[in-house]
N, C-alpha and C. Protein backbone atom coordinates (compact mmCIF):
# COMPACT_ATOMS: atom_id res chain seq x y z
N UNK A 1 54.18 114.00 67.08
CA UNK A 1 53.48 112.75 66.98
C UNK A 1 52.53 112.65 68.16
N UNK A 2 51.29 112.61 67.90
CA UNK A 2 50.11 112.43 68.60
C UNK A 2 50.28 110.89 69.14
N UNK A 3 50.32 110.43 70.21
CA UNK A 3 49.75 109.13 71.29
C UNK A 3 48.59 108.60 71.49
N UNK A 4 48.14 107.71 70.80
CA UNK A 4 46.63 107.55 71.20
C UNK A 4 46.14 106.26 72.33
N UNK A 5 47.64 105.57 72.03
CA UNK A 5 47.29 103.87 72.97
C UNK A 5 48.29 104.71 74.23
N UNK A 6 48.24 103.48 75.48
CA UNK A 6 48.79 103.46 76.90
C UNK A 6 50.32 103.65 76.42
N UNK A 7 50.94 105.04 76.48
CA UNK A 7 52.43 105.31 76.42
C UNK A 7 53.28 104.45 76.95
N UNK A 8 52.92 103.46 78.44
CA UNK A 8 53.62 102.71 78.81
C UNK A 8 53.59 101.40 77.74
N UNK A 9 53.23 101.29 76.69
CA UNK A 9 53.28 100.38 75.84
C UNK A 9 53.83 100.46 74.56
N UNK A 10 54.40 102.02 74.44
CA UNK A 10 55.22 101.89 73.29
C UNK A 10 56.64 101.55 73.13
N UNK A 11 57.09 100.89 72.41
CA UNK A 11 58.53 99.99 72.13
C UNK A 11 59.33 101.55 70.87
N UNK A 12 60.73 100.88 71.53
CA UNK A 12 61.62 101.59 70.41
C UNK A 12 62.38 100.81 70.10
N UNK A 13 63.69 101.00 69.38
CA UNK A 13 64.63 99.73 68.90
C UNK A 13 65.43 100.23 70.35
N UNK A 14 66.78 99.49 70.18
CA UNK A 14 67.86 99.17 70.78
C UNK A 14 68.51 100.76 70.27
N UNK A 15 69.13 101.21 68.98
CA UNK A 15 69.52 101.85 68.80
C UNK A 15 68.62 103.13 69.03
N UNK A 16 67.80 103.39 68.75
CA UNK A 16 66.64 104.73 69.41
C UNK A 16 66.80 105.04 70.70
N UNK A 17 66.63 103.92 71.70
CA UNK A 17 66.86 104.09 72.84
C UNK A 17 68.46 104.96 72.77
N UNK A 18 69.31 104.50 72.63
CA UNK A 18 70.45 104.37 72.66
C UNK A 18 70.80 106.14 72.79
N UNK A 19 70.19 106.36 71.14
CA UNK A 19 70.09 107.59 70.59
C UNK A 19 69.68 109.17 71.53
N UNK A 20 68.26 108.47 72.03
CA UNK A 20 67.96 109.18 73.09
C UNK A 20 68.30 109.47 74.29
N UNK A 21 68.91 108.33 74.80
CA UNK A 21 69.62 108.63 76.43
C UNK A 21 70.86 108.88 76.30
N UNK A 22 71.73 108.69 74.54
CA UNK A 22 73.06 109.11 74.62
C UNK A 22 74.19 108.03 74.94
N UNK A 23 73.60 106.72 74.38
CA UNK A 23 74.35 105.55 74.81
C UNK A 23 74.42 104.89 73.43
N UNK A 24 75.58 103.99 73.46
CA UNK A 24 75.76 103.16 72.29
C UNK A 24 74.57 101.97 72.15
N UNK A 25 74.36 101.42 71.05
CA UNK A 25 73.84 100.30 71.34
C UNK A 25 74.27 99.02 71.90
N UNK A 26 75.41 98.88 71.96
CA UNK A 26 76.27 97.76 72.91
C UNK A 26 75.54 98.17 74.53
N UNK A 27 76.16 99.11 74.82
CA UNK A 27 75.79 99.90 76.29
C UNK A 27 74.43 99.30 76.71
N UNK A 28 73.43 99.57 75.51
CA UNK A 28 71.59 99.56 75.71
C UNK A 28 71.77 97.89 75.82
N UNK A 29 72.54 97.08 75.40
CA UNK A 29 72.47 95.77 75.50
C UNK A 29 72.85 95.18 76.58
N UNK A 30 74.28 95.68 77.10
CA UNK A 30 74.38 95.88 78.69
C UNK A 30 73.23 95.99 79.38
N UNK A 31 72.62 97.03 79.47
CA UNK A 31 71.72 97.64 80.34
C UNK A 31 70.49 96.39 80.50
N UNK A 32 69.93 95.75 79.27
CA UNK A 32 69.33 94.73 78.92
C UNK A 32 69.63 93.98 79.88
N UNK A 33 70.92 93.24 79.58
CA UNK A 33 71.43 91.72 80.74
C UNK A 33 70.94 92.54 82.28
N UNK A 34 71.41 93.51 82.41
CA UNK A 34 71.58 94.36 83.98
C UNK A 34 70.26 93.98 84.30
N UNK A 35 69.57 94.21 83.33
CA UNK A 35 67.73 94.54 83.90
C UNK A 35 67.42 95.83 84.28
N UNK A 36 68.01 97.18 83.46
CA UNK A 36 67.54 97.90 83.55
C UNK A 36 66.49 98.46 82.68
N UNK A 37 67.46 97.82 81.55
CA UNK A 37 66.77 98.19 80.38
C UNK A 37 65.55 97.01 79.61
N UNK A 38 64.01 97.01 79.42
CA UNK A 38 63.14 96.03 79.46
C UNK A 38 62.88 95.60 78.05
N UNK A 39 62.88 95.10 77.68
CA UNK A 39 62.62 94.49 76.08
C UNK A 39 61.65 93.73 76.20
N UNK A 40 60.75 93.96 74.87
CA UNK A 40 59.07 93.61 74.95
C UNK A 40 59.73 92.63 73.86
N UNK A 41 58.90 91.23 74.84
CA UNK A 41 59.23 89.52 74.47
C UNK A 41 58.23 89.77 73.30
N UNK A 42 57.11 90.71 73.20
CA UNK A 42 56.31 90.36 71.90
C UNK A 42 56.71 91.03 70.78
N UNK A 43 57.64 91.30 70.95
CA UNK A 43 58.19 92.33 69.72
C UNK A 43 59.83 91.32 68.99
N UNK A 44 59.36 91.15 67.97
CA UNK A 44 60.38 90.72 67.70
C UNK A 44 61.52 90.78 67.03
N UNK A 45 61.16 92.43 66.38
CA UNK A 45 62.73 92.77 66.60
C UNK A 45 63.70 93.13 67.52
N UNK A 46 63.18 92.69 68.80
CA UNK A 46 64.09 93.04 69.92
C UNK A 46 63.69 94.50 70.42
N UNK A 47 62.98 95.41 70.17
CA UNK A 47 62.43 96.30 70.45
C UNK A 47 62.21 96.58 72.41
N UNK A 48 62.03 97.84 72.73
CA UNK A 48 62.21 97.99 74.38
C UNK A 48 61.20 99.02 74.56
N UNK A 49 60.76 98.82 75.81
CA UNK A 49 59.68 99.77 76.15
C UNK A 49 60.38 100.87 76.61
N UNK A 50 59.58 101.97 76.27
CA UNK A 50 60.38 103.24 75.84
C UNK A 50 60.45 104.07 77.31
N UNK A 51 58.97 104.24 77.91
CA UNK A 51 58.59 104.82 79.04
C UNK A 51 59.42 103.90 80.55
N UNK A 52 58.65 102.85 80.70
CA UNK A 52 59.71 101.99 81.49
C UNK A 52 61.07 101.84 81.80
N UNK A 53 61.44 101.91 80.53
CA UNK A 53 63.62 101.87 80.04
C UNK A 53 63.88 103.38 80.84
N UNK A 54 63.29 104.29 80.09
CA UNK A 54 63.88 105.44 80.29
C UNK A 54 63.75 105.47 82.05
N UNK A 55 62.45 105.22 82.79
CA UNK A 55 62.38 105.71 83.98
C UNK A 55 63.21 104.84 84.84
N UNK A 56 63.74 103.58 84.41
CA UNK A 56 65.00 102.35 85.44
C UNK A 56 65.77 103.49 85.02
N UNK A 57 66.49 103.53 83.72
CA UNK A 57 67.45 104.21 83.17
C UNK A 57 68.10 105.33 84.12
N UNK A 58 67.03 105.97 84.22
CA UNK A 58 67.09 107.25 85.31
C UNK A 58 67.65 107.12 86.55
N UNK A 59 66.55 105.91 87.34
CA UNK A 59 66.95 105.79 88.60
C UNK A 59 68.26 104.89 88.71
N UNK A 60 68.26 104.37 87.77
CA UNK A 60 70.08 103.39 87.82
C UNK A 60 70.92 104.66 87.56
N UNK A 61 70.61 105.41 86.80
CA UNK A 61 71.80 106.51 86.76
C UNK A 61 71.89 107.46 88.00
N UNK A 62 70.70 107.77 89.15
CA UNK A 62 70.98 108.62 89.94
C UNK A 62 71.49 107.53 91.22
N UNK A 63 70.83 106.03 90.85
CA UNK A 63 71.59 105.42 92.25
C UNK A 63 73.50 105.11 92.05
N UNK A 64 73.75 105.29 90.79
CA UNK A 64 75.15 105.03 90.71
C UNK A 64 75.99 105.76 90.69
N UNK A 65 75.04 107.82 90.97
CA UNK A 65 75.74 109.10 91.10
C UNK A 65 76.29 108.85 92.35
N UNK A 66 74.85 108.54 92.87
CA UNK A 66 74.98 108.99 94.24
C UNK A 66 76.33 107.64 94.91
N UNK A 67 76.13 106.70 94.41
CA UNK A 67 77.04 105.77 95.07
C UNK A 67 78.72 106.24 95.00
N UNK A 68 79.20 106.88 93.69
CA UNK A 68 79.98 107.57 93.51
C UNK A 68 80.28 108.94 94.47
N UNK A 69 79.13 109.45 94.75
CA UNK A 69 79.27 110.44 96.11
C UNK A 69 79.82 109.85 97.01
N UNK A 70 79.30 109.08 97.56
CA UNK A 70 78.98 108.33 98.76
C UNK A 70 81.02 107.83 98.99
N UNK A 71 81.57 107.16 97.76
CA UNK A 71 82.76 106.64 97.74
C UNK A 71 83.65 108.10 97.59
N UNK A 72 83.49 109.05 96.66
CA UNK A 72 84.30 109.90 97.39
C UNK A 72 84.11 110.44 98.49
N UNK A 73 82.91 110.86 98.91
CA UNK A 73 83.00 111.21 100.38
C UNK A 73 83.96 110.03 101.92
N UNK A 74 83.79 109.22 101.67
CA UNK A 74 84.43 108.01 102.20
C UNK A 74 86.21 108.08 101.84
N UNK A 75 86.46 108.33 100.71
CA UNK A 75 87.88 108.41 100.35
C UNK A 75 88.05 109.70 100.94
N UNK A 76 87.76 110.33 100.81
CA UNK A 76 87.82 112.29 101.48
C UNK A 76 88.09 112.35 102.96
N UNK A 77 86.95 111.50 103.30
CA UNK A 77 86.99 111.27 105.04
C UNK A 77 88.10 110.67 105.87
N UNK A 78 88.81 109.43 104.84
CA UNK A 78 90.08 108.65 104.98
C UNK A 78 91.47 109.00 104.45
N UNK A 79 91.39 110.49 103.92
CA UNK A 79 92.12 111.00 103.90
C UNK A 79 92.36 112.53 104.78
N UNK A 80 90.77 112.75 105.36
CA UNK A 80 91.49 114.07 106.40
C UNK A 80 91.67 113.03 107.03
N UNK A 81 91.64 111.95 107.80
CA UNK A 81 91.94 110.85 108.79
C UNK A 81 93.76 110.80 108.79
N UNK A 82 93.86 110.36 107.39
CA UNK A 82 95.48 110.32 107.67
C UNK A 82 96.46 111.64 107.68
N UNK A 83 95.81 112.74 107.19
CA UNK A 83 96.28 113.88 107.22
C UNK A 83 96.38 114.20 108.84
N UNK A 84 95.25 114.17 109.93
CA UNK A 84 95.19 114.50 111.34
C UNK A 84 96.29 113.47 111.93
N UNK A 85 96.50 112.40 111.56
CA UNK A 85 96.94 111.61 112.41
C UNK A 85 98.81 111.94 111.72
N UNK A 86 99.07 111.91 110.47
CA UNK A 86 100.25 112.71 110.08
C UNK A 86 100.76 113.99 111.02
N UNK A 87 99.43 114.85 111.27
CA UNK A 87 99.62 116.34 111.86
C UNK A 87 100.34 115.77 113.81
N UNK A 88 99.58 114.82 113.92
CA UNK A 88 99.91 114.41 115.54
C UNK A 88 100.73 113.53 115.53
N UNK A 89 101.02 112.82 114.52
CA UNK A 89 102.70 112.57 114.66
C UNK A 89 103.48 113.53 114.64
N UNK A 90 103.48 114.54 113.91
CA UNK A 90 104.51 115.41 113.80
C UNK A 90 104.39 116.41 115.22
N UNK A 91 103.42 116.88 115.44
CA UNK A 91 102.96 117.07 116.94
C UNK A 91 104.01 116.34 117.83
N UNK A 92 104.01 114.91 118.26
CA UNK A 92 104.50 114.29 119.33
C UNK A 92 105.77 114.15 118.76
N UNK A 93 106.13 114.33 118.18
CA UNK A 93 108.30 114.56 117.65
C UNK A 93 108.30 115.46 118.03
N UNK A 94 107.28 117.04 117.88
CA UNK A 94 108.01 117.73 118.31
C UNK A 94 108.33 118.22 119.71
N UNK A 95 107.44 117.56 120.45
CA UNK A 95 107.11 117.30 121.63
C UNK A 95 107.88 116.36 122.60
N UNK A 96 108.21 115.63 121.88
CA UNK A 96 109.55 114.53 122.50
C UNK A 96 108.70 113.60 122.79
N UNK A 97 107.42 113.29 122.55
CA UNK A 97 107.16 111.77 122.99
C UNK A 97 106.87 111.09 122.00
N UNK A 98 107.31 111.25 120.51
CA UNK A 98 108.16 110.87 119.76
C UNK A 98 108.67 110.37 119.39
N UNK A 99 109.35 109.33 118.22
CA UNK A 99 110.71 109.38 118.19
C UNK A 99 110.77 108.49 116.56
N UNK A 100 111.87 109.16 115.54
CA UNK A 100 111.77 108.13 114.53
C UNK A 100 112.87 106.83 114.88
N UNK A 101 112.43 105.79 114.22
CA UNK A 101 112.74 104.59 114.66
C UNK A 101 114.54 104.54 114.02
N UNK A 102 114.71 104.90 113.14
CA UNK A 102 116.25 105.09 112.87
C UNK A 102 117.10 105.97 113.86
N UNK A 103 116.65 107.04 114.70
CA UNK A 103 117.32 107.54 115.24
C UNK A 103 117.38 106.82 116.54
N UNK A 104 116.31 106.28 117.06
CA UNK A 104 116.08 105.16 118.18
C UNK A 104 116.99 104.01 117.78
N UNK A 105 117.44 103.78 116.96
CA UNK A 105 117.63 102.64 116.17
C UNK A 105 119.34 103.12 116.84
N UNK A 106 119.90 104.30 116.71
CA UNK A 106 121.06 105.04 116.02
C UNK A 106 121.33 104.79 117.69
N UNK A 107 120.86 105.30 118.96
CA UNK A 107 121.26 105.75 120.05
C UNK A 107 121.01 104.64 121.04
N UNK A 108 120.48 104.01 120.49
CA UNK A 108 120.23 102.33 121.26
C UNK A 108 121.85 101.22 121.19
N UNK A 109 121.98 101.59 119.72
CA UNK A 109 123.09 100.70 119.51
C UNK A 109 124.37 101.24 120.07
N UNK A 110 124.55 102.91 120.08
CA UNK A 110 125.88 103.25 120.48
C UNK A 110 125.86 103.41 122.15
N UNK A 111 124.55 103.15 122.94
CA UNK A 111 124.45 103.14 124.23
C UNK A 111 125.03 101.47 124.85
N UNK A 112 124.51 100.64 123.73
CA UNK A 112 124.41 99.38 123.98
C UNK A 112 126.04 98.99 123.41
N UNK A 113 126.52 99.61 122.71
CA UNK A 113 128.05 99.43 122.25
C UNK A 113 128.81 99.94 123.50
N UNK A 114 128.45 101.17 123.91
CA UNK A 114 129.43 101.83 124.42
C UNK A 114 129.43 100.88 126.42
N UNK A 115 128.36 100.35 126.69
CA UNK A 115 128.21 99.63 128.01
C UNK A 115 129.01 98.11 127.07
N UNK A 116 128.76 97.40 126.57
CA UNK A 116 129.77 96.13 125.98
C UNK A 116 131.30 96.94 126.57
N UNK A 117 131.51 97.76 125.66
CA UNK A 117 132.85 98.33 125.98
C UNK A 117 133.21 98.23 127.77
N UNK A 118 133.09 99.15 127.98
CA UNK A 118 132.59 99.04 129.57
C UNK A 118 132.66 98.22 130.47
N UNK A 119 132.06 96.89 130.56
CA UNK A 119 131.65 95.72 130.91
C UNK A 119 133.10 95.06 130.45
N UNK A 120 133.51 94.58 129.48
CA UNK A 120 134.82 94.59 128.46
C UNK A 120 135.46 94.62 129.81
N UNK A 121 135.73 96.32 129.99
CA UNK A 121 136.87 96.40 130.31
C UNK A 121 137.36 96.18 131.84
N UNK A 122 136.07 96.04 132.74
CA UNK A 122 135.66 95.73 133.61
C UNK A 122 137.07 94.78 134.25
N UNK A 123 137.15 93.15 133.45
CA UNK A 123 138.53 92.71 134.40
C UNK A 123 139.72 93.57 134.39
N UNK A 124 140.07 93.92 133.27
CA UNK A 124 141.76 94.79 133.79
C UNK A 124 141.48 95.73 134.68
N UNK A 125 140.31 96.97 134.61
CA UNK A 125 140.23 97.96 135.74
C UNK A 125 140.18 97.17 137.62
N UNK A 126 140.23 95.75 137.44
CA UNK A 126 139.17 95.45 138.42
C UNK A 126 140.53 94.37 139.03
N UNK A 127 141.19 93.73 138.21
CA UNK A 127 142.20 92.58 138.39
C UNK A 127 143.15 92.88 139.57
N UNK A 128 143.70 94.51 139.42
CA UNK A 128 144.66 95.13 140.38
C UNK A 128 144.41 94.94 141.68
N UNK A 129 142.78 96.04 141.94
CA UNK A 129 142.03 95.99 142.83
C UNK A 129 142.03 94.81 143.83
N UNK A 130 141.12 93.60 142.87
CA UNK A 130 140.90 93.05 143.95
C UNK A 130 141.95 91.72 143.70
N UNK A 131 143.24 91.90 143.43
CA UNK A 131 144.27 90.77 143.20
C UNK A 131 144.11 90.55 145.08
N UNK A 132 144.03 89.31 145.54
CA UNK A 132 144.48 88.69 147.33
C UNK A 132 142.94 88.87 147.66
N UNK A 133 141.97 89.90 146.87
CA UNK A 133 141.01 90.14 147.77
C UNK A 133 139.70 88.93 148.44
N UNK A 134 139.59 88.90 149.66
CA UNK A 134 138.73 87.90 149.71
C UNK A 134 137.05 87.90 148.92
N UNK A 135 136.32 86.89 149.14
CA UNK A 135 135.24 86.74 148.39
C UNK A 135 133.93 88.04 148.44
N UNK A 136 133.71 88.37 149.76
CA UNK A 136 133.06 89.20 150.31
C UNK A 136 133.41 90.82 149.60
N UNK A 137 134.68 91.06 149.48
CA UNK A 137 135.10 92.22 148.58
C UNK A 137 134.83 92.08 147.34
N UNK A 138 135.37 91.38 146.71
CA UNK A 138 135.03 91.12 145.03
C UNK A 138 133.98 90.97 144.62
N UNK A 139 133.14 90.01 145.77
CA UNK A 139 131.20 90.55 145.36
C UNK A 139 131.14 91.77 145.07
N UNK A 140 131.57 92.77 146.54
CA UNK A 140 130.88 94.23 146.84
C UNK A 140 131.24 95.19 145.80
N UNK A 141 132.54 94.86 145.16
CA UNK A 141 133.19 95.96 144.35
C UNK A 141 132.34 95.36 142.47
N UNK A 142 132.62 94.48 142.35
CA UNK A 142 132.39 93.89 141.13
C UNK A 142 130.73 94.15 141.16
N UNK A 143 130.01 94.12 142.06
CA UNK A 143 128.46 94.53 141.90
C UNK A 143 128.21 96.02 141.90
N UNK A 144 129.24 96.59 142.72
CA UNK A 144 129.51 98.19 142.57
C UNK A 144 130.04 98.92 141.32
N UNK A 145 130.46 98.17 140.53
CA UNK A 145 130.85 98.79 139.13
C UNK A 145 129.72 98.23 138.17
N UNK A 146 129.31 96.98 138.37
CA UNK A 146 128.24 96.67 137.06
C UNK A 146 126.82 97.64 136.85
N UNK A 147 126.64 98.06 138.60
CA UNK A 147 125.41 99.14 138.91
C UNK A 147 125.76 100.42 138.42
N UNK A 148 126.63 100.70 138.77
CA UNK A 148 127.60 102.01 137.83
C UNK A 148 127.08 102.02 136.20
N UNK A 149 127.41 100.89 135.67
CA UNK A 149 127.66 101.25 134.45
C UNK A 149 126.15 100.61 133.82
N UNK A 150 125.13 100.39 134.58
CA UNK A 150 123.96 100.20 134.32
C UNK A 150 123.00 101.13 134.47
N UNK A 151 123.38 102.07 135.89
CA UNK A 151 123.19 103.32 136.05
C UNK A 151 123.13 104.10 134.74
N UNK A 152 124.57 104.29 134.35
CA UNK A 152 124.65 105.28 133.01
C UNK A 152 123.81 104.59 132.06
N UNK A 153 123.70 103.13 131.88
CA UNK A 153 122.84 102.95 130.73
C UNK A 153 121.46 103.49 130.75
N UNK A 154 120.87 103.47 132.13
CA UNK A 154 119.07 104.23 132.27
C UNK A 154 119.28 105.56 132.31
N UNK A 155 120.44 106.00 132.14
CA UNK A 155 120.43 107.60 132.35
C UNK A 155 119.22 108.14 130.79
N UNK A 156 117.92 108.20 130.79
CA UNK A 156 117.26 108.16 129.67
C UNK A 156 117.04 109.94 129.33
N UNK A 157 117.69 110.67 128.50
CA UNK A 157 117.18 111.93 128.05
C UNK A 157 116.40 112.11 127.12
N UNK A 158 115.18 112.64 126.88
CA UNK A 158 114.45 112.53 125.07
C UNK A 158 115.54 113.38 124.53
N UNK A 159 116.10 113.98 124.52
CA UNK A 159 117.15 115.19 123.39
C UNK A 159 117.84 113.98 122.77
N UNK A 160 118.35 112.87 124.04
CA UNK A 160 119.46 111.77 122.62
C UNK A 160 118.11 111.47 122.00
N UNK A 161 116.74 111.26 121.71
CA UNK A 161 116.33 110.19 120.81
C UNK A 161 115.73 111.68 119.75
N UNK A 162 116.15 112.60 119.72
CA UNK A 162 115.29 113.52 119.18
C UNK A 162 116.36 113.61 117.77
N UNK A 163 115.77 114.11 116.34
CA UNK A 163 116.26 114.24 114.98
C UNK A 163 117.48 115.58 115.35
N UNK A 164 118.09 115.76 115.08
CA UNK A 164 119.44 116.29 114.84
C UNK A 164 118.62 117.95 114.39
N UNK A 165 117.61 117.51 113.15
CA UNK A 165 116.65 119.18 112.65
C UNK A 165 115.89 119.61 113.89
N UNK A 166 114.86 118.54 114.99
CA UNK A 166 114.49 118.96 115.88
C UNK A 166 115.49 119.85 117.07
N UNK A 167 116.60 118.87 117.15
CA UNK A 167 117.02 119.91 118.45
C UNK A 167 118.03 120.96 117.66
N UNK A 168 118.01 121.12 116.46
CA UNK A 168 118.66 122.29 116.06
C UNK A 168 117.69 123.33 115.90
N UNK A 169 116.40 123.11 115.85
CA UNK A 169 115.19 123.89 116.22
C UNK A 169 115.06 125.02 117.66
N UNK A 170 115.16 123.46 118.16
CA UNK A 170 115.55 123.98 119.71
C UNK A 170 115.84 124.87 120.01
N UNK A 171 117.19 124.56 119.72
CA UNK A 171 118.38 125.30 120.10
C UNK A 171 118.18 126.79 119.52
N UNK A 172 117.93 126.91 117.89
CA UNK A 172 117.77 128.30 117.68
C UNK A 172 116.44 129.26 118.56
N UNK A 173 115.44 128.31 119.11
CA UNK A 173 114.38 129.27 119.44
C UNK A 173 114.95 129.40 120.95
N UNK A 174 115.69 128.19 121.73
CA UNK A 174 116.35 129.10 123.21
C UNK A 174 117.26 130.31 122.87
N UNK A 175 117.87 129.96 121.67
CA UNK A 175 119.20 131.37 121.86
C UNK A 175 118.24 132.64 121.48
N UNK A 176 117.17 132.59 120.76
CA UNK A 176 116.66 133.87 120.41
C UNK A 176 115.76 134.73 121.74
């Protein structure tokens, strides 16, 4: 078909369009509301300019590739992100500066149980001692055992806060 008027002035239907770029006619009606797609007000079967449509058409389809790039690259990026920061957690466990919160959880309570105990038992070990003793003694001794057993509580090693698999790690690469 030979062209003889301004190409930017020829109209197609809704469904032609459709036909040609590979879209339903619902879709081409979409595209319509969007404002991509232009429909000639003097045409009244609803008809669309053919040259115009197609060239939005185009550039709405390469700006919504590229935006799709753009979001996986962004999801890609936020996932080596949590992958590195996964890798340096596991890094600093194995390293001992570290620590999962259940096993912190595990050696807190039986440190903190085992000083209650302790403390506990503090009057009977202590009653014998200072039975007659004047005031000045029972300060010195009774402040001398609570430092004792506060002592052992800061006694801080990373091996207690370390996973049971880590220091069995350990352990096999010292014996080898």
């Amino acid at each position: 078909m030979k062209v003889t008027c301004d190409p930017r002035k020829i109209t197609v239907s809704q469904t032609n369009l459709g036909k040609a770029l590979g879209l339903t006619t619902g879709r081409v009606a979409q595209l319509i509301k969007e404002g991509v797609v232009f429909r000639d007000d003097n045409d009244k079967s609803g008809g669309v300019f053919l040259v115009k449509s197609v060239q939005a058409y185009t550039s709405f389809k390469g700006k919504s590739e590229s935006d799709n790039e753009l979001d996986y690259m962004a999801e890609k990026a936020k996932h080596e992100k949590v992958k590195r920061e996964l890798s340096e957690l596991r890094l600093a466990k194995e390293e001992g500066r570290a620590y999962d919160a259940a096993t912190v959880e595990l050696v807190m309570t039986e440190m903190v149980s085992n000083l209650r105990t302790q403390l506990l038992g503090l009057p009977s070990k202590l009653a014998p001692i200072l039975n007659g003793a004047d005031r000045d003694r029972i300060y010195d001794v009774l402040t001398q055992e609570i430092e004792e057993k506060l002592a052992e509580l800061s006694e801080y090693r990373p091996e207690m806060f370390m996973s049971e698999e880590v220091v069995e790690n350990e352990e096999a690469e010292t014996s080898e």
